[in-house]
N, C-alpha and C. Protein backbone atom coordinates (compact mmCIF):
# COMPACT_ATOMS: atom_id res chain seq x y z
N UNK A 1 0.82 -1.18 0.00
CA UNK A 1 0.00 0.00 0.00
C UNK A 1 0.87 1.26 0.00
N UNK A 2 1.91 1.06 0.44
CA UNK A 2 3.16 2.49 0.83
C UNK A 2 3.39 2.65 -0.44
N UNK A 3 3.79 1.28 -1.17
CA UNK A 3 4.27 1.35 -2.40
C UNK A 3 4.06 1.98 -3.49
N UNK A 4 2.20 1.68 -3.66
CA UNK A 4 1.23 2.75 -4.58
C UNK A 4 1.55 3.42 -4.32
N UNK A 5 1.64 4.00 -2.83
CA UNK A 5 1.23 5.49 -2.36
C UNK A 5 2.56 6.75 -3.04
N UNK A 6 3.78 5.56 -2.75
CA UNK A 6 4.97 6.61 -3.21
C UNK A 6 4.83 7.19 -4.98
N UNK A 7 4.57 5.53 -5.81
CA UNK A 7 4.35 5.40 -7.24
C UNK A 7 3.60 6.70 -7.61
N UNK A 8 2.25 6.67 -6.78
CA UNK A 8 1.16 7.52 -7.15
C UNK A 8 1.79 8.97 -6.88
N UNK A 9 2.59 9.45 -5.99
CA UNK A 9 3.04 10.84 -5.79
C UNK A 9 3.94 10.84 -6.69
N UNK A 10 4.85 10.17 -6.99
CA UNK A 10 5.93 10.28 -7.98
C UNK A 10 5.27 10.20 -9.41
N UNK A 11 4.72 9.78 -9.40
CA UNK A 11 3.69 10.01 -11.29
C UNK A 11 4.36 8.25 -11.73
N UNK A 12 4.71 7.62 -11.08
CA UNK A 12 4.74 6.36 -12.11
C UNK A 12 4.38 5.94 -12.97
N UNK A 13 4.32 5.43 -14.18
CA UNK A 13 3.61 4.81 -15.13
C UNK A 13 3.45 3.90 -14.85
N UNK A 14 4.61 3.39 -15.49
CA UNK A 14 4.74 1.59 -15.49
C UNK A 14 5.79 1.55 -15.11
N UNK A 15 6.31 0.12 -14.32
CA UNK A 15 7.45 0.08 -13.26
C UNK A 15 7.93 -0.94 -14.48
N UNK A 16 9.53 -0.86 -14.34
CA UNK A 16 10.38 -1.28 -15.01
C UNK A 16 10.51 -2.91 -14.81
N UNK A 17 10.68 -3.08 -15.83
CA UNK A 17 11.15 -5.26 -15.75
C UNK A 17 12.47 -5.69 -16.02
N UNK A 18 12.85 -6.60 -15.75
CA UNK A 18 13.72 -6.36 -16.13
C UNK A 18 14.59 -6.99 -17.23
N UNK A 19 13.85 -7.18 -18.35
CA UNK A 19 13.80 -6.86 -19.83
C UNK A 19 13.94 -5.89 -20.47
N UNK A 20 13.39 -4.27 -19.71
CA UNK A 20 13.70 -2.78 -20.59
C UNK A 20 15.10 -2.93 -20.38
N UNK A 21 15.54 -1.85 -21.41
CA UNK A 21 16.66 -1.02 -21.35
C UNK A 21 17.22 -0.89 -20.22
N UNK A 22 16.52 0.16 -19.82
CA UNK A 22 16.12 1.43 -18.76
C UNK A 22 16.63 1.09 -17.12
N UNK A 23 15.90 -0.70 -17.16
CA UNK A 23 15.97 -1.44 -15.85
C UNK A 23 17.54 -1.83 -16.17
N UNK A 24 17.94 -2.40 -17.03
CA UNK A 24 19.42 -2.99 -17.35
C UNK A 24 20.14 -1.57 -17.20
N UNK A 25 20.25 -0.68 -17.67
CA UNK A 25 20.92 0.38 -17.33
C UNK A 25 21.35 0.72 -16.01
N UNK A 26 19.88 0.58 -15.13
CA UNK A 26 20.27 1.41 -13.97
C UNK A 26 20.89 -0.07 -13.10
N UNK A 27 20.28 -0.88 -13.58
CA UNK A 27 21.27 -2.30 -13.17
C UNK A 27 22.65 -2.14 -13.16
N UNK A 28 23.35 -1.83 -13.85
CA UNK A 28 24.18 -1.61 -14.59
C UNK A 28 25.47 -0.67 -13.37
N UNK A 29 24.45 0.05 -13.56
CA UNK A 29 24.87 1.45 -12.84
C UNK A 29 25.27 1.48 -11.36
N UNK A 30 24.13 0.82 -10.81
CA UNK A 30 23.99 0.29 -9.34
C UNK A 30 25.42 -0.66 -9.17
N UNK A 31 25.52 -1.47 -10.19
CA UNK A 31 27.14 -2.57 -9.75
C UNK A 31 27.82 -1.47 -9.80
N UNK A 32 28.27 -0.99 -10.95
CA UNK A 32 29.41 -0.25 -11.24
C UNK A 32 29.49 1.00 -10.30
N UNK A 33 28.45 1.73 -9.45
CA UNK A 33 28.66 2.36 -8.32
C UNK A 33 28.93 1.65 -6.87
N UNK A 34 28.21 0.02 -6.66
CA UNK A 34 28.69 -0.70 -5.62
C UNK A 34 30.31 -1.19 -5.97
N UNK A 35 30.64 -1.40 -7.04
CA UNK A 35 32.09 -1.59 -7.29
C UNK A 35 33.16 -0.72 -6.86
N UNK A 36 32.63 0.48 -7.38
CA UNK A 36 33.94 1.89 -6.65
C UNK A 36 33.81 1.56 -5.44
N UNK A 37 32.68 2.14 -4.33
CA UNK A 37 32.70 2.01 -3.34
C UNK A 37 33.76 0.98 -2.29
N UNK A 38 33.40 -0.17 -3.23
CA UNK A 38 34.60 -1.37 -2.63
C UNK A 38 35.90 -1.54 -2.86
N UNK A 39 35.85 -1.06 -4.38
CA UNK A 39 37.38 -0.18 -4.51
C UNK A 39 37.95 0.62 -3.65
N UNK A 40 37.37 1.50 -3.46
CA UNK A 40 37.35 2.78 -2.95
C UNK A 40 37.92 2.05 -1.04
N UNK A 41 37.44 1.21 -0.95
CA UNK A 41 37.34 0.58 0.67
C UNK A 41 38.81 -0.29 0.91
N UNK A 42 38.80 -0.40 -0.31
CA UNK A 42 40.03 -1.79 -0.19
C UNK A 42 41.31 -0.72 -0.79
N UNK A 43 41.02 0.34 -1.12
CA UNK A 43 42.98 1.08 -1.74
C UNK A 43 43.00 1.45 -0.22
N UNK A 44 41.83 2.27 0.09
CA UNK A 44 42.27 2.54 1.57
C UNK A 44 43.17 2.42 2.45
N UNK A 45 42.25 0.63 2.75
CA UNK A 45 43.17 -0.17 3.63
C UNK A 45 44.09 -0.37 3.08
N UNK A 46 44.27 -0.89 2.18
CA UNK A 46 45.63 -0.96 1.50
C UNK A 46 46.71 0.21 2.13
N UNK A 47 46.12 1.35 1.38
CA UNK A 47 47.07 2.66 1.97
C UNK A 47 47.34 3.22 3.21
N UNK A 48 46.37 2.61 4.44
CA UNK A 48 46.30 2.74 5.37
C UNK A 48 47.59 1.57 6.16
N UNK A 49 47.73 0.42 5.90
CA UNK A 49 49.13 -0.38 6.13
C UNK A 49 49.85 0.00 5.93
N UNK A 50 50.03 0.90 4.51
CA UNK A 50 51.21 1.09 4.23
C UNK A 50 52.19 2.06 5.19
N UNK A 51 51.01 3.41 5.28
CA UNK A 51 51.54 4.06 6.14
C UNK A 51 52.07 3.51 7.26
N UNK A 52 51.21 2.57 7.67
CA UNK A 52 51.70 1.61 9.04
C UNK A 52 53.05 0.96 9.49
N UNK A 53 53.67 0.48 8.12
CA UNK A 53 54.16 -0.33 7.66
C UNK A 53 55.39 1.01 7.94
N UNK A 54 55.34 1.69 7.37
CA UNK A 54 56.01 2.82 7.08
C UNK A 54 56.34 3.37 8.18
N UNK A 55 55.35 3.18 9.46
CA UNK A 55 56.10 4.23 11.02
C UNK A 55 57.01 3.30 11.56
N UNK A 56 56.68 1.78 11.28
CA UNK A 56 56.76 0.67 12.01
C UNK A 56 58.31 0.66 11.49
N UNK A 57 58.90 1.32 10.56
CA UNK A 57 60.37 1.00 10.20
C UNK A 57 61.22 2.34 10.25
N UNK A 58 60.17 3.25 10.95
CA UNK A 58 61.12 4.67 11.34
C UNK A 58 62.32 4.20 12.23
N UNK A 59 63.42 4.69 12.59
CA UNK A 59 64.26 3.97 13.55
C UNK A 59 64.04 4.88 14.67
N UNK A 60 63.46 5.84 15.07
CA UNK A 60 62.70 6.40 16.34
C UNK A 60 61.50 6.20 17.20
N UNK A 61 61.04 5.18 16.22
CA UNK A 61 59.96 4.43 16.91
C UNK A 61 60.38 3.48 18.01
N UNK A 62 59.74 3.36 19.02
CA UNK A 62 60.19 2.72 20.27
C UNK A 62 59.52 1.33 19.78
N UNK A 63 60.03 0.71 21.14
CA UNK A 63 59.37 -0.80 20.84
C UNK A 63 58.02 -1.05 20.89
N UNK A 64 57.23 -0.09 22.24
CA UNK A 64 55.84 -0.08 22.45
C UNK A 64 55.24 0.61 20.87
N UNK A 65 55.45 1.20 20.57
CA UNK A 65 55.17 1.65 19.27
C UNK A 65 55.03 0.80 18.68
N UNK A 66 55.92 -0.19 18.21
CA UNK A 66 56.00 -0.89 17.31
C UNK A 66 55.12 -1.84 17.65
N UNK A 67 54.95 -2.51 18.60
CA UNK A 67 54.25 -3.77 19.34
C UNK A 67 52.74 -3.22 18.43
N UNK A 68 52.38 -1.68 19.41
CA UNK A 68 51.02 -1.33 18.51
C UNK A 68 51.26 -1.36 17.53
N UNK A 69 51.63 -0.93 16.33
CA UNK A 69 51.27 -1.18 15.09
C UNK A 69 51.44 -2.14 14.61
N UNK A 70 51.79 -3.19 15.33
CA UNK A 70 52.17 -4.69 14.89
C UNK A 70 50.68 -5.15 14.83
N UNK A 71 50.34 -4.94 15.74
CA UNK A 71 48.93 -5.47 16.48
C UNK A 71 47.73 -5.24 15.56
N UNK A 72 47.54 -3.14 15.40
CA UNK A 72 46.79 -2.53 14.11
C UNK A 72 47.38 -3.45 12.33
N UNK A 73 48.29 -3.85 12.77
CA UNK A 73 48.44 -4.60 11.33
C UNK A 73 47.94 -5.80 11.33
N UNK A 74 47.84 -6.26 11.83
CA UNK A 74 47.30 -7.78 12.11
C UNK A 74 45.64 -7.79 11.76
N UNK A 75 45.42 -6.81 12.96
CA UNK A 75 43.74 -6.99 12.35
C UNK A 75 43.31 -6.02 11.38
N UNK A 76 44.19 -5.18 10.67
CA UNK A 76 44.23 -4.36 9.22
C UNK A 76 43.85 -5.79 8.27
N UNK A 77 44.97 -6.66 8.28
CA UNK A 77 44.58 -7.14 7.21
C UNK A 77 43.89 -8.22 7.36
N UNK A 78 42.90 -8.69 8.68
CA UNK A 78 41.67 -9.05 8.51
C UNK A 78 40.97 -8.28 7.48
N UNK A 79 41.26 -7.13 7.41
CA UNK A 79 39.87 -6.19 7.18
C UNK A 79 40.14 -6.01 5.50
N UNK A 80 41.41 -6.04 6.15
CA UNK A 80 42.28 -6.09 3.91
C UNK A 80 41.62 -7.30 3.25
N UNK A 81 41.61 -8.56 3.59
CA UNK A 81 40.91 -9.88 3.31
C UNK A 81 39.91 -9.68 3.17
N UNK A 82 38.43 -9.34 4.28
CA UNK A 82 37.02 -8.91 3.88
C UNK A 82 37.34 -8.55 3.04
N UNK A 83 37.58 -7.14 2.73
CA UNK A 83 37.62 -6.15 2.07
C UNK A 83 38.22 -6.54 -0.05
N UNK A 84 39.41 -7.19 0.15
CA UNK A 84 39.45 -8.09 -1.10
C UNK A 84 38.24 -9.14 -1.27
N UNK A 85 37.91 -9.83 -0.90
CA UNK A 85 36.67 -10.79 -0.92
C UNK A 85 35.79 -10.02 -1.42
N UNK A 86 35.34 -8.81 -0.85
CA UNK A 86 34.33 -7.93 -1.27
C UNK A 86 34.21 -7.43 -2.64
N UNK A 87 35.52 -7.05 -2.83
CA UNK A 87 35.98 -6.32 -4.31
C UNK A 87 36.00 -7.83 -5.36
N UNK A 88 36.49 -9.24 -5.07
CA UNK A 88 36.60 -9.97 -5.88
C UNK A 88 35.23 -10.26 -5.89
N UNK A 89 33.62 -10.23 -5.68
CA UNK A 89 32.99 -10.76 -5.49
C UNK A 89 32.06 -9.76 -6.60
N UNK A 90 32.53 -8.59 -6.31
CA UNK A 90 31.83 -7.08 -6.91
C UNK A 90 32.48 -7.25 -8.34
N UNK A 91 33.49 -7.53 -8.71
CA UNK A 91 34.78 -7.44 -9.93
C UNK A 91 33.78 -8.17 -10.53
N UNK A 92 32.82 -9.76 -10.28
CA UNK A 92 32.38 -10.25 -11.16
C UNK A 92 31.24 -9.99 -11.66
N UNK A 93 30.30 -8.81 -10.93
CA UNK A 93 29.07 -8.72 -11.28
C UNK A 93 28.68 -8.10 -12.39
N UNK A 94 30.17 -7.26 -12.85
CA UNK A 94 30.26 -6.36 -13.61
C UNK A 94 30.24 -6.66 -15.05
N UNK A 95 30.37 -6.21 -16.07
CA UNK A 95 30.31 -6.63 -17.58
C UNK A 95 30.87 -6.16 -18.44
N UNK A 96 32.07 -6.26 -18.71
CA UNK A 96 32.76 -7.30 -18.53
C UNK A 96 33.12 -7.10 -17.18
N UNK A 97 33.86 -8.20 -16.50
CA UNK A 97 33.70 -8.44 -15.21
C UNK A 97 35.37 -8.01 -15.30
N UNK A 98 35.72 -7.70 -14.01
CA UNK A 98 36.91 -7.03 -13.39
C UNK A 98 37.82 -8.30 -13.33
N UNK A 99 38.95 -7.65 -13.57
CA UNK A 99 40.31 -8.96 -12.68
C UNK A 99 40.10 -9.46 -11.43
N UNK A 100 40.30 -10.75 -10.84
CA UNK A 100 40.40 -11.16 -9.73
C UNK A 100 41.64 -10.40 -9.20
N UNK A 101 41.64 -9.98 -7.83
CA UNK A 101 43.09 -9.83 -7.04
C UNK A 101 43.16 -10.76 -6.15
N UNK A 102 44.29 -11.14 -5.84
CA UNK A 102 44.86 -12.11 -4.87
C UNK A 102 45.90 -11.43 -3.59
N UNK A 103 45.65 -12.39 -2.38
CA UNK A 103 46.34 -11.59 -1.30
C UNK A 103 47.42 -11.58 -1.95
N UNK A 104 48.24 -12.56 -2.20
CA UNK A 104 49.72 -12.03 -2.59
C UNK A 104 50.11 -11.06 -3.52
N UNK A 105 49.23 -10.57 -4.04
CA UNK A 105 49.67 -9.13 -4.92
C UNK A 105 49.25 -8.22 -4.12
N UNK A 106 47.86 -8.27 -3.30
CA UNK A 106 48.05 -7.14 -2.11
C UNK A 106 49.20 -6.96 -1.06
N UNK A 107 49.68 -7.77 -0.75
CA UNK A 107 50.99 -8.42 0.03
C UNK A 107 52.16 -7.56 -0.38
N UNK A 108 52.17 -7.75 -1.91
CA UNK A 108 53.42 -7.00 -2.70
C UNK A 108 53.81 -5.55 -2.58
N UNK A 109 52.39 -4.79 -2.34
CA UNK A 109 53.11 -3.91 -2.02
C UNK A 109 53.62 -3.39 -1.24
N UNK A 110 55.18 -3.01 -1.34
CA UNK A 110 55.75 -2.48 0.14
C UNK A 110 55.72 -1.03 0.39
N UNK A 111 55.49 -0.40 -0.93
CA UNK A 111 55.70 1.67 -0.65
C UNK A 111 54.61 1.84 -1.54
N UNK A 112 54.24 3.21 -1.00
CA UNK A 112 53.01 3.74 -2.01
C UNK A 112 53.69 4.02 -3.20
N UNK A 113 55.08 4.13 -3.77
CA UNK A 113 55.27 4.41 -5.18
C UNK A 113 54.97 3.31 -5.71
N UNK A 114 54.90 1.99 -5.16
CA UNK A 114 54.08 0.88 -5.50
C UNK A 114 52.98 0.25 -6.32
N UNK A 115 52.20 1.20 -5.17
CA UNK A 115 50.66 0.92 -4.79
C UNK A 115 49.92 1.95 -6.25
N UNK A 116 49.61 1.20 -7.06
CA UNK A 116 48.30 1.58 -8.17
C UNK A 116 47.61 0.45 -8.20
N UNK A 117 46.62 0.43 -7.29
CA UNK A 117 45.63 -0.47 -7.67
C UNK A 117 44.55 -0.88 -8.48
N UNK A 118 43.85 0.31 -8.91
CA UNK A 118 43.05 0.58 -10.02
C UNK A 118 43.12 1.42 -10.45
């Protein structure tokens, strides 16, 4: 009943199938904007280790220092893993569908002059 109610204020005609164009389009659209997003989630983290990675080998960093960012790295790349899973899962919905990435090429990188991920 909400449903009419919105249709009917918005002037609906006829609701899309998804056989039109129109529906495939915004289909379309919807991956390829859920795709950045997960892109967008996973260079992050990515770039977010790195920096990590990067205090963790200052030689003024103390040991407690280091212990923490040992620690923030650890469950970083839990989140690096989701976060690839997410993007390899999104890469295929697409059309043509995206490259798979694998941890060990996320792994690879050691410096942001590195790091181009997409």
């Amino acid at each position: 009943k909400e449903l009419q109610q919105v249709e009917e204020n918005l002037d609906v005609g006829t609701r899309w199938t998804p056989e039109q164009p129109e529906y495939q389009r915004a289909a379309d659209y919807i991956r390829t904007c859920k795709f950045q997003v997960v892109v967008d989630k996973l260079e992050g983290l990515v770039v977010q280790g790195l920096f990590e990675l990067t205090k963790a080998n200052v030689s003024q960093t103390g040991y407690k220092m280091r212990m923490h960012i040992s620690k923030a790295l650890q469950s970083r790349s839990k989140a690096i893993q989701r976060a690839l899973k997410a993007y390899n899962d999104a890469a295929l919905t697409l059309d043509p569908p995206r490259p798979k990435l694998t941890w060990s090429q996320i792994v690879e990188y050691t410096t942001l002059a590195e790091f181009e991920l997409l």
